[in-house]
Protein backbone atom coordinates (compact mmCIF):
# COMPACT_ATOMS: atom_id res chain seq x y z
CA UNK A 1 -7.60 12.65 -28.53
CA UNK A 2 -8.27 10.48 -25.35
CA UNK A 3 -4.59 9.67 -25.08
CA UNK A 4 -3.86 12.96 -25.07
CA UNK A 5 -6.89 13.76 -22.30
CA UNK A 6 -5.22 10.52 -20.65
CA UNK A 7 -1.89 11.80 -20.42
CA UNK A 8 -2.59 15.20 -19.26
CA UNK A 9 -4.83 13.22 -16.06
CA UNK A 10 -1.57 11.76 -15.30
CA UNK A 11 0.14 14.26 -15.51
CA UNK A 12 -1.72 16.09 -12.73
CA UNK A 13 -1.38 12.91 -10.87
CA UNK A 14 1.98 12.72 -11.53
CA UNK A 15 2.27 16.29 -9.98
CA UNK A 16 -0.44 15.82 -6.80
CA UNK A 17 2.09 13.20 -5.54
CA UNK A 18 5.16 15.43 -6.02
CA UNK A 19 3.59 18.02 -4.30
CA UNK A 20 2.17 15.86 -1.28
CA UNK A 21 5.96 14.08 -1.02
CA UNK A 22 7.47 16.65 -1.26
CA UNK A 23 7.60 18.50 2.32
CA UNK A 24 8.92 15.49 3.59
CA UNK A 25 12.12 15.85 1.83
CA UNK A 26 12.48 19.51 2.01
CA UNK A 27 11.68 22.44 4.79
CA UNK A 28 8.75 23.36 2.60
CA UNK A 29 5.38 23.63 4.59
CA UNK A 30 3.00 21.17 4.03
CA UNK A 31 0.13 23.03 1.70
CA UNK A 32 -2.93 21.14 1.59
CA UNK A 33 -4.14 23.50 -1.40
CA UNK A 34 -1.56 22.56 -3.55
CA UNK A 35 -1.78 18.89 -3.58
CA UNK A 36 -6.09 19.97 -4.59
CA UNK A 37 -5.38 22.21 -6.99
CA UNK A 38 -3.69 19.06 -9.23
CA UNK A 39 -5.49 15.97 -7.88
CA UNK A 40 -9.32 17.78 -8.55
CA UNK A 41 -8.56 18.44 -12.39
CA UNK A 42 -6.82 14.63 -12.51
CA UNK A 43 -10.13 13.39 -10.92
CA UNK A 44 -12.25 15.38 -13.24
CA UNK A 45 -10.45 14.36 -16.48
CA UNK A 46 -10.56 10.62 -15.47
CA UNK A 47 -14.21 11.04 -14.48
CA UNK A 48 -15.33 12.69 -17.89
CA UNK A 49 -13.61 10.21 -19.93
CA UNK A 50 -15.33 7.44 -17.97
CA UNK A 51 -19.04 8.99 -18.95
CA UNK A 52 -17.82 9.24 -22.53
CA UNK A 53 -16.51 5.69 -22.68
CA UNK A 54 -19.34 3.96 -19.97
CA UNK A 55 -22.47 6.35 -20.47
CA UNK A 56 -22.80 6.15 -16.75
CA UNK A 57 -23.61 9.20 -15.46
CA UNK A 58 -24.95 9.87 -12.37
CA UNK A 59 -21.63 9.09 -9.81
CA UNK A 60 -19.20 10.81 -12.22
CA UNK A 61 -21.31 13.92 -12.10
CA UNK A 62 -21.18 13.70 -8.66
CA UNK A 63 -17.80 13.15 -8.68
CA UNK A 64 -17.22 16.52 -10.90
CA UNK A 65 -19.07 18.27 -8.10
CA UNK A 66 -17.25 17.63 -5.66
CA UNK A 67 -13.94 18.02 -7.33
CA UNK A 68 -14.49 21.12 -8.86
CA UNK A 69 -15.61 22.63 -5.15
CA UNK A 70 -12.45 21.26 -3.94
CA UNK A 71 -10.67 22.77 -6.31
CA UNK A 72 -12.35 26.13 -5.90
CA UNK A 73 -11.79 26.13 -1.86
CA UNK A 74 -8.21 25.23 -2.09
CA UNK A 75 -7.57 27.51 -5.33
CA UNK A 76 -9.12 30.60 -3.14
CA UNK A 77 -7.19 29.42 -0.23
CA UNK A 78 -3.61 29.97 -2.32
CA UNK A 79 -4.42 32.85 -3.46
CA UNK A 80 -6.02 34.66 -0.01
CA UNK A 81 -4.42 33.22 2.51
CA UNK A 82 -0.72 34.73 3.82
CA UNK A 83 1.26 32.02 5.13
């Protein structure tokens, strides 16, 4: 199970860097948003699996925190906000 949690965190990785490369090779806007709504669930998987393998606890958590309001502001700004 914790390749599989593995793989999916690099997967969002994987995607995060697409999406920030990828207005530089196309006449996409640059979207802050989506390059947050990949890298916060990457961060969160990688922290979680670090409390279950480390026990430590305290700067993951805060780490989750502040991913998941990341997450939140740019998710709300895709879906709100006309470009």
């Amino acid at each position: 199970m914790n390749k599989i949690w593995k793989r999916i965190g690099d997967a969002f990785f994987i995607v995060a860097g697409v999406a920030l490369i990828l207005p530089l090779f196309t006449d996409l806007p640059f979207r802050w948003e989506l390059t947050w709504t990949f890298l916060a669930p990457a961060v969160i998987i990688q922290r979680l699996r670090e409390v279950n393998e480390k026990g430590r606890k305290v700067e993951p958590i805060l780490t989750i925190g502040m991913s998941l309001l990341l997450f939140g502001i740019s998710f709300y700004s895709l879906l709100f906000n006309k470009m």
